[in-house]
N, C-alpha and C. Protein backbone atom coordinates (compact mmCIF):
# COMPACT_ATOMS: atom_id res chain seq x y z
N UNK A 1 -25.54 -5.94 -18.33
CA UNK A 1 -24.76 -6.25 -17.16
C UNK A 1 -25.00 -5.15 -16.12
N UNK A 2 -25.44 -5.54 -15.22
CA UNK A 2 -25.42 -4.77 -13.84
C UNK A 2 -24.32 -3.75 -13.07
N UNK A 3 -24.72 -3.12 -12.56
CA UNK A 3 -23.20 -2.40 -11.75
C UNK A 3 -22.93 -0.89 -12.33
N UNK A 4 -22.00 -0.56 -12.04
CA UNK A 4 -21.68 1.19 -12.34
C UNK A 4 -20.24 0.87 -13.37
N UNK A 5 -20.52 1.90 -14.13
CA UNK A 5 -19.18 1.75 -15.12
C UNK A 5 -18.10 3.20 -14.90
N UNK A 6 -17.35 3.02 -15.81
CA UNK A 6 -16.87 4.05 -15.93
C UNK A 6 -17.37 5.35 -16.10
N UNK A 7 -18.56 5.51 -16.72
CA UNK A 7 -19.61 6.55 -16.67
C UNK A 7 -19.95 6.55 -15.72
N UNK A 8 -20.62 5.79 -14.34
CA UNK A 8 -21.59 6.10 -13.58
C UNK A 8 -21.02 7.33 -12.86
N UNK A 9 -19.56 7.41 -12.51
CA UNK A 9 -18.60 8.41 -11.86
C UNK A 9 -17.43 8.70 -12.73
N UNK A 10 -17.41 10.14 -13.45
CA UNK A 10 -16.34 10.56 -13.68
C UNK A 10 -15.13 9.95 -13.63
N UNK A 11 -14.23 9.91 -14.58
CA UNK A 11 -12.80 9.51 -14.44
C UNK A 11 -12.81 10.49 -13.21
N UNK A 12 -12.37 11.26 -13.56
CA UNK A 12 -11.96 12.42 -12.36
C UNK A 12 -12.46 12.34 -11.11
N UNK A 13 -13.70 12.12 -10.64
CA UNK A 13 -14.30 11.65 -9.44
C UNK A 13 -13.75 10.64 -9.03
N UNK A 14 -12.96 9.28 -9.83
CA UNK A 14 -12.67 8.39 -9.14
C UNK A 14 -11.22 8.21 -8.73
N UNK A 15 -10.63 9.42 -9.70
CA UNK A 15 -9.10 9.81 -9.05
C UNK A 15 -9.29 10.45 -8.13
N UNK A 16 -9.95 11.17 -7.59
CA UNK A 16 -10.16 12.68 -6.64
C UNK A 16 -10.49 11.72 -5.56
N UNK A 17 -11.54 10.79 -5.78
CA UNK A 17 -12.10 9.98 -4.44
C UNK A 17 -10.98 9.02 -3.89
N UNK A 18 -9.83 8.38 -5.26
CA UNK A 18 -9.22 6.71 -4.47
C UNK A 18 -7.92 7.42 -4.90
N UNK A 19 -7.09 8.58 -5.31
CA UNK A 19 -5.99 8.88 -5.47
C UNK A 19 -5.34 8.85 -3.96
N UNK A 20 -5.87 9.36 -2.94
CA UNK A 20 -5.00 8.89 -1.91
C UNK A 20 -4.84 8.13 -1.70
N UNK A 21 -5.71 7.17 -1.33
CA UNK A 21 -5.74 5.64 -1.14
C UNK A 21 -4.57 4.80 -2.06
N UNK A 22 -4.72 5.10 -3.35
CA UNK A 22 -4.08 4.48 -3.86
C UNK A 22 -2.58 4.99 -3.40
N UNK A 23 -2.41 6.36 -3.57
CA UNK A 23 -0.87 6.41 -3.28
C UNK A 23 -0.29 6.11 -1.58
N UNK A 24 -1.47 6.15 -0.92
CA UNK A 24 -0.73 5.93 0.75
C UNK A 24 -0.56 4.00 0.32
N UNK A 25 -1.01 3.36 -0.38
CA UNK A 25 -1.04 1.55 -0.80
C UNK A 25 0.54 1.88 -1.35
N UNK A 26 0.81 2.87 -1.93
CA UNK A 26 2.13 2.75 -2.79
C UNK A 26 3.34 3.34 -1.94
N UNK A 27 3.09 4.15 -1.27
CA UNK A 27 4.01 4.20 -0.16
C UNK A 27 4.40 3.47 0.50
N UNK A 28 3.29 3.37 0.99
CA UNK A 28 3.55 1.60 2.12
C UNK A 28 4.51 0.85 1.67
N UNK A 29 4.07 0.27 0.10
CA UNK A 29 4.92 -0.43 -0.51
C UNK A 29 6.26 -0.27 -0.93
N UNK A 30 6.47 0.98 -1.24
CA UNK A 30 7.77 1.19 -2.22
C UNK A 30 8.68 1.87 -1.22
N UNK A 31 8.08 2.64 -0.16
CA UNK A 31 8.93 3.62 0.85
C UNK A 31 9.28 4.62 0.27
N UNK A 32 9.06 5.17 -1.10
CA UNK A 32 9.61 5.88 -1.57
C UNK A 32 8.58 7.30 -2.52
N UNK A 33 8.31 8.19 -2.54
CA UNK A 33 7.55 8.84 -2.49
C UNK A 33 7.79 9.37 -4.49
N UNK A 34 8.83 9.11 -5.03
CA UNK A 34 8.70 8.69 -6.71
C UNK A 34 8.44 8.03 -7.00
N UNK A 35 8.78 6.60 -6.43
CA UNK A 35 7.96 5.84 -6.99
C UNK A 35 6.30 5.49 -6.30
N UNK A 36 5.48 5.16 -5.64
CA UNK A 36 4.49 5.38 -5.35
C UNK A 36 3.70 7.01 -6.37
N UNK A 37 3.96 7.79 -6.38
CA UNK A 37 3.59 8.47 -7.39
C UNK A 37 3.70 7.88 -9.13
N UNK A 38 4.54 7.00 -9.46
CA UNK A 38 4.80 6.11 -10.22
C UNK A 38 3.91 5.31 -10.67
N UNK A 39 3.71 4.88 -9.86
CA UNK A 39 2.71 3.53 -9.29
C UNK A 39 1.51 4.14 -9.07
N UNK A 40 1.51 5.33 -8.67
CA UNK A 40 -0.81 5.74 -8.68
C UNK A 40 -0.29 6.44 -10.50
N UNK A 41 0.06 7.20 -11.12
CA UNK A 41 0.21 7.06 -12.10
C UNK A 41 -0.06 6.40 -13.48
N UNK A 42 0.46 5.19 -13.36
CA UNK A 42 0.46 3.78 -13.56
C UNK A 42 -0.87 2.94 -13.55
N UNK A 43 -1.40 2.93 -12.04
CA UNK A 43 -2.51 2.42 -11.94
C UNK A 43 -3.78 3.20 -12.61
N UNK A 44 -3.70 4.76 -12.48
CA UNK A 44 -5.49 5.29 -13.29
C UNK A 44 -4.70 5.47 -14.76
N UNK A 45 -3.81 5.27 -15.42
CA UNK A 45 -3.71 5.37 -16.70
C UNK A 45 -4.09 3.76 -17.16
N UNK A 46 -4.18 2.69 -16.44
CA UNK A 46 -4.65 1.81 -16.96
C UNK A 46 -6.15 1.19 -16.80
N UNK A 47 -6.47 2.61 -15.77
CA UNK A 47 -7.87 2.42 -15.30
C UNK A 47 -8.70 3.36 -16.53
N UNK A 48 -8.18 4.17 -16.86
CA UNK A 48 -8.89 5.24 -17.88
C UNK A 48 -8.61 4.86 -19.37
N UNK A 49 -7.45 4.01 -19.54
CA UNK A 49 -7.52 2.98 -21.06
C UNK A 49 -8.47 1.64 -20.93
N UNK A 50 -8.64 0.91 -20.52
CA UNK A 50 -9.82 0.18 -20.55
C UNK A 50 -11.29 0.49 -19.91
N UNK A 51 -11.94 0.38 -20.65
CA UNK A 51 -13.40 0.34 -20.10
C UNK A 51 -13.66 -0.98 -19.34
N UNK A 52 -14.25 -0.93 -18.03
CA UNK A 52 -14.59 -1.37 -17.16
C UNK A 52 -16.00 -1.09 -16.37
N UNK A 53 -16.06 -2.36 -15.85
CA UNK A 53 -17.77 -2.41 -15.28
C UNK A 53 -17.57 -3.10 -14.12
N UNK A 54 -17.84 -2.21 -13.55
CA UNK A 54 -17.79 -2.82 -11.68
C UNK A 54 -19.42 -3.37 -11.17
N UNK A 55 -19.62 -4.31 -10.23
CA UNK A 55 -20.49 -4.39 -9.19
C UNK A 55 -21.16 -3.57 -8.63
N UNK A 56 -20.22 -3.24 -7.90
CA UNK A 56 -20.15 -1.90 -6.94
C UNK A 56 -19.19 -1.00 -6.66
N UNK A 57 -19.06 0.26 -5.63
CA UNK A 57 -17.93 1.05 -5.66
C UNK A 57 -17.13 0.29 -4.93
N UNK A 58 -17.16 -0.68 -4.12
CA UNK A 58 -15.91 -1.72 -3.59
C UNK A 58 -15.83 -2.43 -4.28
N UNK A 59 -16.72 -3.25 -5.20
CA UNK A 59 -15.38 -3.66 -6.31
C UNK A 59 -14.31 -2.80 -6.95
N UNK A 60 -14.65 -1.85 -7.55
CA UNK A 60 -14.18 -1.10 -8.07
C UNK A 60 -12.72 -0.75 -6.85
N UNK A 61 -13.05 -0.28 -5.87
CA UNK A 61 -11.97 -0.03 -4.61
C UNK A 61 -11.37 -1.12 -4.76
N UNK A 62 -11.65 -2.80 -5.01
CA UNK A 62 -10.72 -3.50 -4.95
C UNK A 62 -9.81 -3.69 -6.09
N UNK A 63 -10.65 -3.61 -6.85
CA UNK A 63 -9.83 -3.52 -8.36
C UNK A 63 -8.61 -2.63 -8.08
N UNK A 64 -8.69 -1.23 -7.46
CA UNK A 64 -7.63 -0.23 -7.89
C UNK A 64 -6.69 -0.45 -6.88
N UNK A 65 -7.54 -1.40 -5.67
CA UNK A 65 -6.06 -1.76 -4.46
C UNK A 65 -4.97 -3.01 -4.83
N UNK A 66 -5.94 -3.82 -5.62
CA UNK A 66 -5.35 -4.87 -6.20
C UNK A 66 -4.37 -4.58 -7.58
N UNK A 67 -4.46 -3.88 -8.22
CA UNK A 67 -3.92 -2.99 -9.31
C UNK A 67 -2.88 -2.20 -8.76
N UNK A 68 -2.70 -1.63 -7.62
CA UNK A 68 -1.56 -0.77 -6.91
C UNK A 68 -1.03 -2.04 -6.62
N UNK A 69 -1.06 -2.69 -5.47
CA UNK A 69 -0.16 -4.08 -5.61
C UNK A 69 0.29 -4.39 -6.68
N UNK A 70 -0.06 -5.10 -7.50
CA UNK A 70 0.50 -5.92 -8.09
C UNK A 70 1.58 -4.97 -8.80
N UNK A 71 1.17 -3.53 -9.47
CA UNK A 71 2.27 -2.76 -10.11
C UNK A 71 3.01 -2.52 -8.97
N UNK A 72 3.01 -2.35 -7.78
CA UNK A 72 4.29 -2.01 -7.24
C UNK A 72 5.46 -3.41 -6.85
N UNK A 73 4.51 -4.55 -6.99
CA UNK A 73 5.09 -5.79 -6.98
C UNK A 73 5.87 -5.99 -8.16
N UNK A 74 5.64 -5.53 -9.48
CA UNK A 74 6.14 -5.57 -10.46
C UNK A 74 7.45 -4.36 -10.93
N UNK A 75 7.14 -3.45 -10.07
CA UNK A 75 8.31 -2.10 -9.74
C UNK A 75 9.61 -3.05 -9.06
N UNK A 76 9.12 -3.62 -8.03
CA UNK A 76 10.22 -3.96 -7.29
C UNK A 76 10.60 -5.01 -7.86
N UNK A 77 10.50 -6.16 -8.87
CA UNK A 77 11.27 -6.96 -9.21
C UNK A 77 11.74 -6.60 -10.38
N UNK A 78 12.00 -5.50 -10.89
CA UNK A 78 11.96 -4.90 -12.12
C UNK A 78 13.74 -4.55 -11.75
N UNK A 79 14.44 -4.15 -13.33
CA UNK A 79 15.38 -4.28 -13.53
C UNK A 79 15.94 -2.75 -13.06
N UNK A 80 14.97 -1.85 -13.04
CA UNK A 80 15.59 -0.28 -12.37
C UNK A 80 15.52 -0.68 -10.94
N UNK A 81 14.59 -1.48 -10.25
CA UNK A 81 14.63 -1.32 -8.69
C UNK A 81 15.88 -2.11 -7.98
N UNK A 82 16.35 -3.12 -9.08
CA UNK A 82 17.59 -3.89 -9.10
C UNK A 82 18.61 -3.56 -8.70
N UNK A 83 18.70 -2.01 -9.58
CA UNK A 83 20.16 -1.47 -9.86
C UNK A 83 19.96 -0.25 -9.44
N UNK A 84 19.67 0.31 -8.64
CA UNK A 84 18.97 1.59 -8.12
C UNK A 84 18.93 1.82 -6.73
N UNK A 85 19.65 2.26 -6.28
CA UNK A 85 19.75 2.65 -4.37
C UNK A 85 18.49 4.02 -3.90
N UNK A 86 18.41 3.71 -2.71
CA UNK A 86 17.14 5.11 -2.19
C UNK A 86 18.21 6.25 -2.13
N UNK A 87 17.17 7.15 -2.41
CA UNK A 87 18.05 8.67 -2.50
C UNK A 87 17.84 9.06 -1.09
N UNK A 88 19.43 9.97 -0.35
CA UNK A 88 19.23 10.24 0.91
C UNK A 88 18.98 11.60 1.20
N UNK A 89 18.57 12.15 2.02
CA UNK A 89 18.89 13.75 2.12
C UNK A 89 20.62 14.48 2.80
N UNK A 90 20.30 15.03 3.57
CA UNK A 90 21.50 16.20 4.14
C UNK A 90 21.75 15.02 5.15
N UNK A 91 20.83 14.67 5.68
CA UNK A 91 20.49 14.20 7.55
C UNK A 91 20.96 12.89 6.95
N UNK A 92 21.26 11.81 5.76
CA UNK A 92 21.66 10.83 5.67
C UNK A 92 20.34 9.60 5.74
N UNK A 93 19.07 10.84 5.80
CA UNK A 93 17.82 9.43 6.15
C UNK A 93 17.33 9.32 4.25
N UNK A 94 16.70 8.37 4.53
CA UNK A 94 16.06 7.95 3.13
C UNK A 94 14.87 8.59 2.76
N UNK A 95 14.74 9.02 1.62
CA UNK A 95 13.40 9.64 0.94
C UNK A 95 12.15 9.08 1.48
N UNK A 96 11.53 9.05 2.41
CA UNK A 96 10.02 8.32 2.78
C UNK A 96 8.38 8.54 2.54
N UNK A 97 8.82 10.03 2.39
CA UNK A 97 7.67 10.89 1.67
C UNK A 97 6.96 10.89 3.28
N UNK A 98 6.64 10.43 3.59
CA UNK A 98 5.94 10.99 5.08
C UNK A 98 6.49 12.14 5.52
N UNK A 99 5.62 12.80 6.23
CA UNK A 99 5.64 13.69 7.19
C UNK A 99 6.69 13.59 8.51
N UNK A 100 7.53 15.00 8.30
CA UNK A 100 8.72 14.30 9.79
C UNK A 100 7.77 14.22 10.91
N UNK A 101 6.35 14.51 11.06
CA UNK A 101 6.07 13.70 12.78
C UNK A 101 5.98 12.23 12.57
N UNK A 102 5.55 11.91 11.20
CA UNK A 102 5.33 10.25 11.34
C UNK A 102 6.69 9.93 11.05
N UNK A 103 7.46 10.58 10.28
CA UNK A 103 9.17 9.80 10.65
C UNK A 103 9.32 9.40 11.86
N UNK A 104 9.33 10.71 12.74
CA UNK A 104 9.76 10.45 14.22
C UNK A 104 9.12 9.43 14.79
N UNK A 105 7.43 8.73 14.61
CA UNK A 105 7.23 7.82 15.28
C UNK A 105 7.34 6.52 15.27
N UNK A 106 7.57 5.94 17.04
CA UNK A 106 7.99 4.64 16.66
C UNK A 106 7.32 3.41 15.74
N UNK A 107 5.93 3.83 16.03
CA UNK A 107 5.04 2.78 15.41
C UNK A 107 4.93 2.96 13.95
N UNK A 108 5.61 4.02 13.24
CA UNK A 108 5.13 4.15 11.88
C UNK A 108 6.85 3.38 11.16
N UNK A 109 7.74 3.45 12.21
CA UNK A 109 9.16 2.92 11.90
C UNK A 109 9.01 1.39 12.14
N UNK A 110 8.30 1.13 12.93
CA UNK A 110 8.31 -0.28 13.03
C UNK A 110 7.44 -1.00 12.37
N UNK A 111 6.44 -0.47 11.79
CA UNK A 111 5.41 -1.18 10.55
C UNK A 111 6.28 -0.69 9.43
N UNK A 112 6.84 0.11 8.89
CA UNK A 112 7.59 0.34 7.93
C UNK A 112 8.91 -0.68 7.89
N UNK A 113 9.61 -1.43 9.04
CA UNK A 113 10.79 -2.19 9.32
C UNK A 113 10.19 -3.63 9.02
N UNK A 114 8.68 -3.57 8.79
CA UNK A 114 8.58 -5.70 8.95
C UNK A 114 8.74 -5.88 7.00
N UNK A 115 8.63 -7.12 7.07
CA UNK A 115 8.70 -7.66 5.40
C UNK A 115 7.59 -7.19 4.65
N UNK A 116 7.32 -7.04 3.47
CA UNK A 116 6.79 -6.33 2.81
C UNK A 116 5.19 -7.18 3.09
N UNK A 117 5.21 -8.51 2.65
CA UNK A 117 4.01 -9.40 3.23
C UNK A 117 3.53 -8.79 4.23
N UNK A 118 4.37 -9.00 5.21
CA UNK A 118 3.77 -8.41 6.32
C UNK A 118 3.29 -7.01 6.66
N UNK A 119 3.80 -6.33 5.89
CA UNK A 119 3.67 -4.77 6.07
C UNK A 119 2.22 -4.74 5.11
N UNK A 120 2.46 -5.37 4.01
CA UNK A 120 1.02 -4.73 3.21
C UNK A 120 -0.54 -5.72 4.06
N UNK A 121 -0.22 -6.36 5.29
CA UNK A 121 -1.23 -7.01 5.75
C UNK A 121 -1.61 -6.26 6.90
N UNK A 122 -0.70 -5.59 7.76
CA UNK A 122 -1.01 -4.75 8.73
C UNK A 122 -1.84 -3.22 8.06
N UNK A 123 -1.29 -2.83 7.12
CA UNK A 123 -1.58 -1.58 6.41
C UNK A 123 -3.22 -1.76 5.97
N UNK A 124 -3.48 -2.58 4.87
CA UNK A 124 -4.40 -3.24 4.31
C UNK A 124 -5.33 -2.89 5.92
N UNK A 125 -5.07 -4.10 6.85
CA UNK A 125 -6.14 -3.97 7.90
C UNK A 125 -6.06 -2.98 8.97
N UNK A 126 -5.44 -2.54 8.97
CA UNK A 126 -5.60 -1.29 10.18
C UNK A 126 -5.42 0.44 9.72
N UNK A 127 -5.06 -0.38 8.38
CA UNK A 127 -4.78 1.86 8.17
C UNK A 127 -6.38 2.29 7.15
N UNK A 128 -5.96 0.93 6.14
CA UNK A 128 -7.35 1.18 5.51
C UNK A 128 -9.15 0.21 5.30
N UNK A 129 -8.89 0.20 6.95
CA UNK A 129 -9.89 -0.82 7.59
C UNK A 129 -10.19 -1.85 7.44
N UNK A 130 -9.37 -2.84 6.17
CA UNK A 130 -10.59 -4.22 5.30
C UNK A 130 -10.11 -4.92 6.69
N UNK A 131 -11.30 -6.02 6.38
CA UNK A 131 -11.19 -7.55 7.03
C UNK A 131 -10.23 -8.20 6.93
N UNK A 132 -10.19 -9.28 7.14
CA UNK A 132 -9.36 -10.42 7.25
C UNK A 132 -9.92 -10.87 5.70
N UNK A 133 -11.14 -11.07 5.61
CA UNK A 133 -11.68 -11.61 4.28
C UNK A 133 -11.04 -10.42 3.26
N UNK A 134 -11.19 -9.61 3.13
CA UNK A 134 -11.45 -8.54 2.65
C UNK A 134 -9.91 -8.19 2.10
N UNK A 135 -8.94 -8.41 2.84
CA UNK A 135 -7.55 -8.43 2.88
C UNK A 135 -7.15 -9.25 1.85
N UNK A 136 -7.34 -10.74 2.63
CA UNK A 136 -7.10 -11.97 2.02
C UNK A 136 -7.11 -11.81 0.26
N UNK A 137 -8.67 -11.50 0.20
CA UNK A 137 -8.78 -11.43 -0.95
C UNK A 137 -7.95 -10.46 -2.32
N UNK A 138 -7.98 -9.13 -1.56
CA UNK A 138 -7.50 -8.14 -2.48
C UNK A 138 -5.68 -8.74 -2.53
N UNK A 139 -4.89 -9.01 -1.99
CA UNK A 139 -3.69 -9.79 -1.96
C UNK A 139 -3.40 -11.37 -2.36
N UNK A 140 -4.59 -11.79 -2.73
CA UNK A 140 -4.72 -13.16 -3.60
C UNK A 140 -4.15 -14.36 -2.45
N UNK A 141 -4.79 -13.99 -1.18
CA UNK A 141 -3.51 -14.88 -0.18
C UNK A 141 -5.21 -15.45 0.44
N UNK A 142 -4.85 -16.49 1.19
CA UNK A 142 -5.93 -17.46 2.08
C UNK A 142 -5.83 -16.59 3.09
N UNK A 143 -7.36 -17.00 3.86
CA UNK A 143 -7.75 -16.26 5.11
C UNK A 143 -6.54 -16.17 6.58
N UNK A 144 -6.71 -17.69 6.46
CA UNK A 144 -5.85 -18.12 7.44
C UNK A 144 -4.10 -17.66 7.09
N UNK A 145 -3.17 -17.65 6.04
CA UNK A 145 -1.93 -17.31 5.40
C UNK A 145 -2.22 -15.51 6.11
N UNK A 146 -3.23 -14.57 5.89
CA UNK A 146 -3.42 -13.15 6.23
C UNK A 146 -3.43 -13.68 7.94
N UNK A 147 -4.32 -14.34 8.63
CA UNK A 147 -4.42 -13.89 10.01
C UNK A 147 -2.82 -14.47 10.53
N UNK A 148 -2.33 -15.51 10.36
CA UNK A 148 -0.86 -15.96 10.43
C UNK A 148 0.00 -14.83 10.08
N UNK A 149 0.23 -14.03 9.30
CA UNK A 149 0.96 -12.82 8.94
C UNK A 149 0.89 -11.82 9.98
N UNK A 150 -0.79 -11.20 10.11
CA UNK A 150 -1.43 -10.37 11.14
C UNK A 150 -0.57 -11.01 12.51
N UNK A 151 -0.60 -11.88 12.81
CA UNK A 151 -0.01 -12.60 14.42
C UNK A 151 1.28 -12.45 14.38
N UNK A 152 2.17 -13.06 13.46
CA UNK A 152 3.86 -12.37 13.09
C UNK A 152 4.25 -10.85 13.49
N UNK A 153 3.38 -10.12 12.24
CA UNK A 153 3.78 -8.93 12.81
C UNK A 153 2.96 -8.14 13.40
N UNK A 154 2.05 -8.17 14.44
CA UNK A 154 1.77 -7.91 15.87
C UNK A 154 3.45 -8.58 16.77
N UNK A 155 3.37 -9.70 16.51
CA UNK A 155 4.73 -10.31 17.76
C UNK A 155 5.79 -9.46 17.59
N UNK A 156 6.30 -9.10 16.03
CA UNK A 156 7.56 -8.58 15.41
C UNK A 156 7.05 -6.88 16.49
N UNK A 157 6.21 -6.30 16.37
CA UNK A 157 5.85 -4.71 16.66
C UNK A 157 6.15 -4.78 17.58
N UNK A 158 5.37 -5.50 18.64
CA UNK A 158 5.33 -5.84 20.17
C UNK A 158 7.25 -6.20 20.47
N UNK A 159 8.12 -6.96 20.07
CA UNK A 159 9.02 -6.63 19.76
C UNK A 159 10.29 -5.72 19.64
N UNK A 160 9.74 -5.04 18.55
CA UNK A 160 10.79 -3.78 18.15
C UNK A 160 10.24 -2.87 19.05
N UNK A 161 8.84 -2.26 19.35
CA UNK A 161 8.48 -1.22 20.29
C UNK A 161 8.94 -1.43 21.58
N UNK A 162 8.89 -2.75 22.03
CA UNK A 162 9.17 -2.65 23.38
C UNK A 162 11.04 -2.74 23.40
N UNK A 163 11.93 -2.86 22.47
CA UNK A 163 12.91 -2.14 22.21
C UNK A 163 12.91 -0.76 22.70
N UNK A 164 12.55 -0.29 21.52
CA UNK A 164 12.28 1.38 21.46
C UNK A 164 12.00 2.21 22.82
N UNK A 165 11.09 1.51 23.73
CA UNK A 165 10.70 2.06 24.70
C UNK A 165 11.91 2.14 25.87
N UNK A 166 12.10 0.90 25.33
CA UNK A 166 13.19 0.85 27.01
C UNK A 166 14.22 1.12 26.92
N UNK A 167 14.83 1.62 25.56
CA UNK A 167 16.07 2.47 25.56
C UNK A 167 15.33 3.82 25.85
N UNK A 168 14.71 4.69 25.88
CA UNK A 168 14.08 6.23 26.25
C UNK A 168 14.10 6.03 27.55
């Protein structure tokens, strides 16, 4: 069989290379900076118990984006995320794990405010470049269901920002 395995690159090379990636996918998702650590966790302990044979290094990239989804999809319908409130600080804001300049900004509050669909379709295509195809696919959703989402929340941003603006 063709393609690069788990040998062709180090376990370790391929945490070192997609560990951010994977945990900025789990942020996005969870908002919460324990769990997303949870969740990349989660994902290379099940990447380093099975042996696997990729294509290429984007299969492989999709495998581990598609693998962060679905475990954080499976976090949140889970019986701790049920019964479990976000932890706050002093200031009364919620654990986000970002950086307070991207707290403060509006555009990172207002992609963080749309539905999760929608949030992992904007993220997916603009933070970590895929296509429309490319999207579609790693989220198990039709081309057209992703660009319909993409158009929602563009309208929803366009929206809440132009809120934001015109109260300042």
């Amino acid at each position: 069989m063709a393609g690069i395995s788990s040998y062709a690159l180090s376990n370790r090379e391929i945490i070192e290379r997609y560990a951010p990636m994977v945990y900025r996918i789990a942020l996005n998702r969870t908002l919460n900076t324990a769990d997303a650590e949870d969740v990349m966790q989660e994902v290379f302990l099940r990447y380093i118990r099975k042996e696997r044979f990729f294509e290429s290094e984007e299969h492989l990239k999709a495998y581990l984006i598609r693998s962060t989804v679905h475990r954080c999809r499976s976090l949140a319908s889970s019986a701790y995320a049920r019964h479990t409130a976000a932890l706050t600080d002093e200031a009364g804001e919620t654990d986000s794990g970002l950086s307070a300049l991207h707290d403060r900004a509006a555009v990172t509050e207002a992609v963080r405010a749309l539905p999760p669909k929608q949030r992992d379709v904007v993220y997916l295509f603009y933070y970590e470049r895929c296509s429309v195809a490319e999207t579609a696919k790693l989220l198990g959703r039709r081309e057209s269901a992703v660009k319909t989402a993409l158009h929602r929340a563009r309208q929803q941003l366009r929206d809440m920002l132009k809120e934001d603006f015109i109260d300042v």
